[in-house]
C-alpha atoms as a PDB file:
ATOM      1  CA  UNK A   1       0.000   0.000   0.000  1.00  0.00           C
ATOM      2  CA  UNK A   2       3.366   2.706   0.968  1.00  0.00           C
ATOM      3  CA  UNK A   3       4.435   1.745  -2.301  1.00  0.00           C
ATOM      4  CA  UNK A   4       1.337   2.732  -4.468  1.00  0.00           C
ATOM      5  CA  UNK A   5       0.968   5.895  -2.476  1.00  0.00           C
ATOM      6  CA  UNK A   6       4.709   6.701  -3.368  1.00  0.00           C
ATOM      7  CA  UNK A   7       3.994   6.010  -6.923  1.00  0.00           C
ATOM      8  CA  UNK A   8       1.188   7.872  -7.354  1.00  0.00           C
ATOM      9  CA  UNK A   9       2.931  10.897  -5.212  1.00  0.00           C
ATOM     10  CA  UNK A  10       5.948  10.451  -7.799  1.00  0.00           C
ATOM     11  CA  UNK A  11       3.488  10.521 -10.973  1.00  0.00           C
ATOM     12  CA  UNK A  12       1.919  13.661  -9.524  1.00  0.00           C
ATOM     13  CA  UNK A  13       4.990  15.403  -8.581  1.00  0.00           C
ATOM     14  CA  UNK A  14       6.162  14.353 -12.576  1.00  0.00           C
ATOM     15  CA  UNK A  15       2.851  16.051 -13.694  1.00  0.00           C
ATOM     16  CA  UNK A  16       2.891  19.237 -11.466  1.00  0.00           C
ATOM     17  CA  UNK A  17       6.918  19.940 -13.251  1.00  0.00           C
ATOM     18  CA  UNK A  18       5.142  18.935 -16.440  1.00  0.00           C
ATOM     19  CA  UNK A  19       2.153  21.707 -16.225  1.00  0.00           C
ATOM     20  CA  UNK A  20       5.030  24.396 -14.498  1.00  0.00           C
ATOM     21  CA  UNK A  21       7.203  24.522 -17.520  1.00  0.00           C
ATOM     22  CA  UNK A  22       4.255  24.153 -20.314  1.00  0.00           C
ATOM     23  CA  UNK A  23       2.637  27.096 -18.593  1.00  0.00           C
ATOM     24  CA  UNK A  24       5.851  28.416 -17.805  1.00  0.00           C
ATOM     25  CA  UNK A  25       6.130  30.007 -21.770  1.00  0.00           C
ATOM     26  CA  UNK A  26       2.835  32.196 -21.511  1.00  0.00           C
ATOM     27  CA  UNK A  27       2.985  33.008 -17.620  1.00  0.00           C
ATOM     28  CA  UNK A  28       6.219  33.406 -16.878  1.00  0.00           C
ATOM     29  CA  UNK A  29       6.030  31.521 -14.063  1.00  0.00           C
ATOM     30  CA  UNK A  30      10.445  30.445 -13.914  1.00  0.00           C
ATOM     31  CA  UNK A  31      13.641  31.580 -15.450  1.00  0.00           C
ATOM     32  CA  UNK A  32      14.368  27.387 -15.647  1.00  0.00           C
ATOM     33  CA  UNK A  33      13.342  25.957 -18.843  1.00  0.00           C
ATOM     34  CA  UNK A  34      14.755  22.885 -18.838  1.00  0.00           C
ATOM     35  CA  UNK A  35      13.011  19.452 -17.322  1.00  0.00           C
ATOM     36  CA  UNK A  36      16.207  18.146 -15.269  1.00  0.00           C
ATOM     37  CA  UNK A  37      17.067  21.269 -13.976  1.00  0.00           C
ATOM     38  CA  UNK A  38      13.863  22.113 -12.639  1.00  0.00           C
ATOM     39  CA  UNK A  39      13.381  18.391 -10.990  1.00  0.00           C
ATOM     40  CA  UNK A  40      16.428  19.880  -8.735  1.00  0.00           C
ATOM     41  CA  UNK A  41      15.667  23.337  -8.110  1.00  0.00           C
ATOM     42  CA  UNK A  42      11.971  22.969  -7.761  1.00  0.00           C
ATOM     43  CA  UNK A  43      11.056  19.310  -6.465  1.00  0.00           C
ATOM     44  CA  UNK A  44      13.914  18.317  -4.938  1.00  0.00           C
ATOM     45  CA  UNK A  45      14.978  21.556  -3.569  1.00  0.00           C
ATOM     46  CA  UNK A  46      10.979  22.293  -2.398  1.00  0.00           C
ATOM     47  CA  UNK A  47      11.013  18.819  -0.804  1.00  0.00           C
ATOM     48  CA  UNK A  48      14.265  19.264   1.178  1.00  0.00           C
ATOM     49  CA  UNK A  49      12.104  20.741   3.849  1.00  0.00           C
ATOM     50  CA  UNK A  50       9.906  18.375   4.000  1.00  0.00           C
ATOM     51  CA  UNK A  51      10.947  16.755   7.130  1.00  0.00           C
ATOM     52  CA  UNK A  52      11.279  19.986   9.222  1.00  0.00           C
ATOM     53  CA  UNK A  53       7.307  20.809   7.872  1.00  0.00           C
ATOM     54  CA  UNK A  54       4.921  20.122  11.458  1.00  0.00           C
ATOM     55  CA  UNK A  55       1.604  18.771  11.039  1.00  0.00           C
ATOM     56  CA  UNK A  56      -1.364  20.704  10.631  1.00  0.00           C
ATOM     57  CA  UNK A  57      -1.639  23.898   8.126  1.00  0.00           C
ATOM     58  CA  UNK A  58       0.934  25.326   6.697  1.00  0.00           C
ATOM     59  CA  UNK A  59       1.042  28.502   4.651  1.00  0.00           C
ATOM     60  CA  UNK A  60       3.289  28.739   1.543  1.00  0.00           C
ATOM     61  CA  UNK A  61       3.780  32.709   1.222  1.00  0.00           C
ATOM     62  CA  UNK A  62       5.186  34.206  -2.244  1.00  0.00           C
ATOM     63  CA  UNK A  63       4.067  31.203  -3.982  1.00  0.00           C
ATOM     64  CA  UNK A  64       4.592  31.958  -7.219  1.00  0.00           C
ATOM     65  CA  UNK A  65       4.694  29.148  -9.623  1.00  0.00           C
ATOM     66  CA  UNK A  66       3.714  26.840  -6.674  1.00  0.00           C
ATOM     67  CA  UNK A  67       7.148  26.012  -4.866  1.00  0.00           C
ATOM     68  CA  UNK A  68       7.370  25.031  -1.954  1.00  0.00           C
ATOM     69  CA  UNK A  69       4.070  24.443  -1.676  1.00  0.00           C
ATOM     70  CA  UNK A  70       2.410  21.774  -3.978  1.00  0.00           C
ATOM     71  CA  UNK A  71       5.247  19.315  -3.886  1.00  0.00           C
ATOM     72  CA  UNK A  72       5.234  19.028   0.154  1.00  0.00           C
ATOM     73  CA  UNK A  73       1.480  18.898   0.107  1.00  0.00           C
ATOM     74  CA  UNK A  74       1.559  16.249  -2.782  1.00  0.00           C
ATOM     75  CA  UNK A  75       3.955  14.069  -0.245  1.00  0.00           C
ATOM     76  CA  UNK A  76       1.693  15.529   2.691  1.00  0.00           C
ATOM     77  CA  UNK A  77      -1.281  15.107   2.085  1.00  0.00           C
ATOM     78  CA  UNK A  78      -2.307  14.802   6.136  1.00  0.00           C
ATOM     79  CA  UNK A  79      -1.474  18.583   6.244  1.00  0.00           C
ATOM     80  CA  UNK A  80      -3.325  21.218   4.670  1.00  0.00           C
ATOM     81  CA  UNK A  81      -1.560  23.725   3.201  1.00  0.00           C
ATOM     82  CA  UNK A  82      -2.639  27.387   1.543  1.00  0.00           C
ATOM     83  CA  UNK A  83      -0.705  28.992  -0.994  1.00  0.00           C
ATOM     84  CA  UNK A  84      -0.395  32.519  -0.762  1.00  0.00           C
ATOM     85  CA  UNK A  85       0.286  34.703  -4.555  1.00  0.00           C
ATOM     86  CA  UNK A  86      -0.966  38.489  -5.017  1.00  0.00           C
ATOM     87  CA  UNK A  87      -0.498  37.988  -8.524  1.00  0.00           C
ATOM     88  CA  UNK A  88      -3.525  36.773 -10.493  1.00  0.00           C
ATOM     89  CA  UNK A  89      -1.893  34.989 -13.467  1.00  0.00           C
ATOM     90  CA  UNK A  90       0.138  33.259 -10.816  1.00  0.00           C
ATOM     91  CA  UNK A  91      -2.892  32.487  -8.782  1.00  0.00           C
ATOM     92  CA  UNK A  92      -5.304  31.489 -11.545  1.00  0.00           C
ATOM     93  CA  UNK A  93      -2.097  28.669 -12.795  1.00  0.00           C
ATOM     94  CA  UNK A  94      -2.259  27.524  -9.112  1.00  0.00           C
ATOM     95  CA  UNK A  95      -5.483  27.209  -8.859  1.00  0.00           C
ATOM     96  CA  UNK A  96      -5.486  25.199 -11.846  1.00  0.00           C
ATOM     97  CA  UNK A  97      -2.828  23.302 -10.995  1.00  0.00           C
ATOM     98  CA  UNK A  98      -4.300  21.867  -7.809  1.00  0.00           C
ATOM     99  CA  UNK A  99      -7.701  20.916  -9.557  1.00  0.00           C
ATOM    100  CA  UNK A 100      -5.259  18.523 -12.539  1.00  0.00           C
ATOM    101  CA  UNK A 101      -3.861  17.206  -9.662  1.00  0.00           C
ATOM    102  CA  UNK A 102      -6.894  16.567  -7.668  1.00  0.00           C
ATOM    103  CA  UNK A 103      -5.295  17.997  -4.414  1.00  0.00           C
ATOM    104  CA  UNK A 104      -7.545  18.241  -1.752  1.00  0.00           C
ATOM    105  CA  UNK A 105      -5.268  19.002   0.889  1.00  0.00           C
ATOM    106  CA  UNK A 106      -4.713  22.821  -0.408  1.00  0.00           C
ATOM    107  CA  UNK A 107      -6.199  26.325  -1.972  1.00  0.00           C
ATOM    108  CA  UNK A 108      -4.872  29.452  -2.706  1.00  0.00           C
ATOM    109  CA  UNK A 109      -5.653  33.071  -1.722  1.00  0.00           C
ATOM    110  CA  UNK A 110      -4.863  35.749  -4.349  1.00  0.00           C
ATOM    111  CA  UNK A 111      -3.552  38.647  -2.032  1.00  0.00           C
ATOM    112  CA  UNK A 112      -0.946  40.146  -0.469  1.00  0.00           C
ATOM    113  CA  UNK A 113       0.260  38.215   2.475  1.00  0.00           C
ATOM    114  CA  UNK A 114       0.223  41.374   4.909  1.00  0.00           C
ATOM    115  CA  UNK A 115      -3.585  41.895   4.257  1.00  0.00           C
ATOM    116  CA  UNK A 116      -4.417  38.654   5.146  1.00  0.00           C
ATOM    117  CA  UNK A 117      -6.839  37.282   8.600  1.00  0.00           C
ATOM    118  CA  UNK A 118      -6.977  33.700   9.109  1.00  0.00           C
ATOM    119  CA  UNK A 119      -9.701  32.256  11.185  1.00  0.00           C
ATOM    120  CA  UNK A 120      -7.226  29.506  12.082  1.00  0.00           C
ATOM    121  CA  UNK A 121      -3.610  30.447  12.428  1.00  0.00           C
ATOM    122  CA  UNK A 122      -0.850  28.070  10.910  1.00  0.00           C
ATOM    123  CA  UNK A 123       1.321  25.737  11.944  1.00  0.00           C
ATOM    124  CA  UNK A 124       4.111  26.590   9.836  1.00  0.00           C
ATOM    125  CA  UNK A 125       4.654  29.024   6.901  1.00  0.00           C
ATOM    126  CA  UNK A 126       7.549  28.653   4.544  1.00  0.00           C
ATOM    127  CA  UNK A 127       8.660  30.989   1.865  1.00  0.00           C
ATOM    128  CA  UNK A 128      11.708  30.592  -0.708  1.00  0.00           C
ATOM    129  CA  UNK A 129      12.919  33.293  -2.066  1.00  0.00           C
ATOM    130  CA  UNK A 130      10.787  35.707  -0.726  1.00  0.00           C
ATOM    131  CA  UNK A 131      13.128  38.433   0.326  1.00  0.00           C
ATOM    132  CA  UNK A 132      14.974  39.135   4.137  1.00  0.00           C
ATOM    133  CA  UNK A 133      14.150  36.944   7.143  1.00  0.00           C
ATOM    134  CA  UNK A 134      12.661  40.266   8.767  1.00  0.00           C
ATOM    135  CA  UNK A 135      10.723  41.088   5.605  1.00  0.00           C
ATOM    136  CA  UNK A 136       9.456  37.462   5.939  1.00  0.00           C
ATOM    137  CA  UNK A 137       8.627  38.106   9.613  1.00  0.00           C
ATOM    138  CA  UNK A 138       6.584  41.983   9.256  1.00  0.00           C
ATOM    139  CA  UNK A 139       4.266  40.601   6.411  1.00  0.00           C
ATOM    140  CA  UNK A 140       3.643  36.935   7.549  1.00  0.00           C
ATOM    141  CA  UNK A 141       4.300  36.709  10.943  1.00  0.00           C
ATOM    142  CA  UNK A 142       0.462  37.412  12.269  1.00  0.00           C
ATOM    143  CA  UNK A 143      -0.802  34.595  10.485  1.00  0.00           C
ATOM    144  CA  UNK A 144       1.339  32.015  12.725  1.00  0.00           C
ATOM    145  CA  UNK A 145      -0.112  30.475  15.778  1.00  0.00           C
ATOM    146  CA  UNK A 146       1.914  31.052  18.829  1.00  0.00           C
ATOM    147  CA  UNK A 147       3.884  27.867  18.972  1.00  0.00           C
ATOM    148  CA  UNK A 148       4.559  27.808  15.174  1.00  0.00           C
ATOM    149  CA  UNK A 149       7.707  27.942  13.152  1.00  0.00           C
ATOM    150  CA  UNK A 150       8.457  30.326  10.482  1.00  0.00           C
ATOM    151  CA  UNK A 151      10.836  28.509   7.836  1.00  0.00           C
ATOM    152  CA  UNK A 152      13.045  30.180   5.390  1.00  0.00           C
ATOM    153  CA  UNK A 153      14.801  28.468   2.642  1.00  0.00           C
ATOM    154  CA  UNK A 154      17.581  30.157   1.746  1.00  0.00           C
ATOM    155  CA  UNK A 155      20.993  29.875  -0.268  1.00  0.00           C
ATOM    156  CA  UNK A 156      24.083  30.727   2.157  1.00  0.00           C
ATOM    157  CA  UNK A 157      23.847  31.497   6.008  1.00  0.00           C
ATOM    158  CA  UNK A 158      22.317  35.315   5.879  1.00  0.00           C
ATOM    159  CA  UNK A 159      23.888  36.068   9.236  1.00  0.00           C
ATOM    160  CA  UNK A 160      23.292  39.913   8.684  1.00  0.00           C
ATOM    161  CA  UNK A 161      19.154  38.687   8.083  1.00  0.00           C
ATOM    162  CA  UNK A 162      19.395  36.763  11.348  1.00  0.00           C
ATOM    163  CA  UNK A 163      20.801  39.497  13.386  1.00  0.00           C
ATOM    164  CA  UNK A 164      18.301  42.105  11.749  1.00  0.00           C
ATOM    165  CA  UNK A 165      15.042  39.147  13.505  1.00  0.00           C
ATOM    166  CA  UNK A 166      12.816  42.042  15.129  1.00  0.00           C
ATOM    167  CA  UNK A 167      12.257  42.182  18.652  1.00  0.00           C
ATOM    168  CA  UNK A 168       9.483  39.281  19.686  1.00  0.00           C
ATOM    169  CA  UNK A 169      10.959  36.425  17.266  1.00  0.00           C
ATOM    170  CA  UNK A 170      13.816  34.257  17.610  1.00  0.00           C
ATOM    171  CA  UNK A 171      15.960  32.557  15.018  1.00  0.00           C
ATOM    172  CA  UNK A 172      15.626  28.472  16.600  1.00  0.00           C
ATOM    173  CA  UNK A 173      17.758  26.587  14.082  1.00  0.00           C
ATOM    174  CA  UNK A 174      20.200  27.604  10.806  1.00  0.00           C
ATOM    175  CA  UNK A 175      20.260  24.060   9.331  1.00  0.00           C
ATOM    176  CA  UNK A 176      22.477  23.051   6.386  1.00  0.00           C
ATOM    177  CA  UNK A 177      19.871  21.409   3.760  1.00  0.00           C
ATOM    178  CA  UNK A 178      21.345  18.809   0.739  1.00  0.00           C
ATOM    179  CA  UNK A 179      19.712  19.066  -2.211  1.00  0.00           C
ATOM    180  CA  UNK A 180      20.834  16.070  -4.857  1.00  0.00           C
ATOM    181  CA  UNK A 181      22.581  17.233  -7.990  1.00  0.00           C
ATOM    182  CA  UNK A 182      22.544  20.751  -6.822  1.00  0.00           C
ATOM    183  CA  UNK A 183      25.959  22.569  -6.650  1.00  0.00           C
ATOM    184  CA  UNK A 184      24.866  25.525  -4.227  1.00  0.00           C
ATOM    185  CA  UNK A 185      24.566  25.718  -0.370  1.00  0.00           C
ATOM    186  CA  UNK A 186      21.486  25.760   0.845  1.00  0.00           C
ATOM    187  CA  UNK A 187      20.144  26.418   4.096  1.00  0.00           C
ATOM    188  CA  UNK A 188      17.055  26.254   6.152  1.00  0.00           C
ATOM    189  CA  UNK A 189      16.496  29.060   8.983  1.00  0.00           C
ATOM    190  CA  UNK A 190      13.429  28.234  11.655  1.00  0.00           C
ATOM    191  CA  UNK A 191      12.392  31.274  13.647  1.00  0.00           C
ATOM    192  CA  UNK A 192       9.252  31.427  16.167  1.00  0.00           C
ATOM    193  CA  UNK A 193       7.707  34.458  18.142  1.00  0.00           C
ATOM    194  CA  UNK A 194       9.790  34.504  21.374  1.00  0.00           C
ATOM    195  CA  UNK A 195       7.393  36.027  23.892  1.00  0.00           C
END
């Protein structure tokens, strides 16, 4: 039974790259055009977090073209997760995206992550590439639950971001991530609200 749920999480995770890069030449939606390169520095680098991802719902802020996101809810599909893009081309191809793939476990909402209430706060929210760990903090730190963990994917150890952490949070853990085939250091930084 593992082994058929693997398979069909592998087959979706093949068909989510597959609908990225088609849509990719209207929407814009990567610079990476080619198939191999974006299995590493979409999938595999997206689902290098997936272990340090808690239960429960998880917010995916500055979307995009659906990265971290879709391929840790495809392998987690016990979480829910909610992916957050202000941009409505962007949006509208997520959207999509998670009706081909039938995921129930996730929806999107089209607006800036600052103006955004949740009736239930999250878990966890991750961003990649979203800009500065304090940036991260002032425009998606009210939508975290009070035991939650921020998580920031990021290339080398930002220690001037991590000093910058405004007063209230706490950086918990700068973590060292391995991504396969991919020749760049990456890193995973967990903050929480300290008081």
């Amino acid at each position: 039974m593992e082994l058929l749920a693997e398979e069909h999480s592998v087959n979706l995770l093949i068909a989510y790259i597959n609908l990225l890069l088609q849509q990719n030449r209207t929407l814009n939606l990567t610079a990476i055009i080619d198939p191999l390169e974006a299995v590493t520095k979409h999938l595999l680098d997206s689902l290098s977090v997936a272990q340090d991802v808690p239960g429960g719902k998880v917010v995916d802020v500055g979307s995009g073209g659906g990265c971290p996101g879709i391929p840790l809810a495809i392998i987690r599909p016990e979480n829910q997760f909610i992916l957050v893009e202000s941009k409505n081309k962007k949006a509208d191809f997520l959207n999509t995206t998670i009706q081909a793939l039938k995921l129930k476990n996730t929806k999107v909402i089209c607006q800036r992550a600052e103006n955004i209430e949740l009736t239930k706060k999250a878990d966890a929210i991750v961003c990649r590439a979203l800009g500065s760990i304090p940036y991260f903090i002032s425009v998606a730190g009210h939508m975290l639950k009070k035991q939650g963990r921020l998580l920031a994917m990021k290339g080398k150890i930002p220690h001037s971001e991590i000093s910058k952490i405004p007063l209230g949070w706490e950086a918990l853990e700068t973590k060292k991530i391995h991504v396969p085939h991919l020749q760049a250091e990456r890193h995973l930084i967990t903050a929480r609200k300290s008081t």
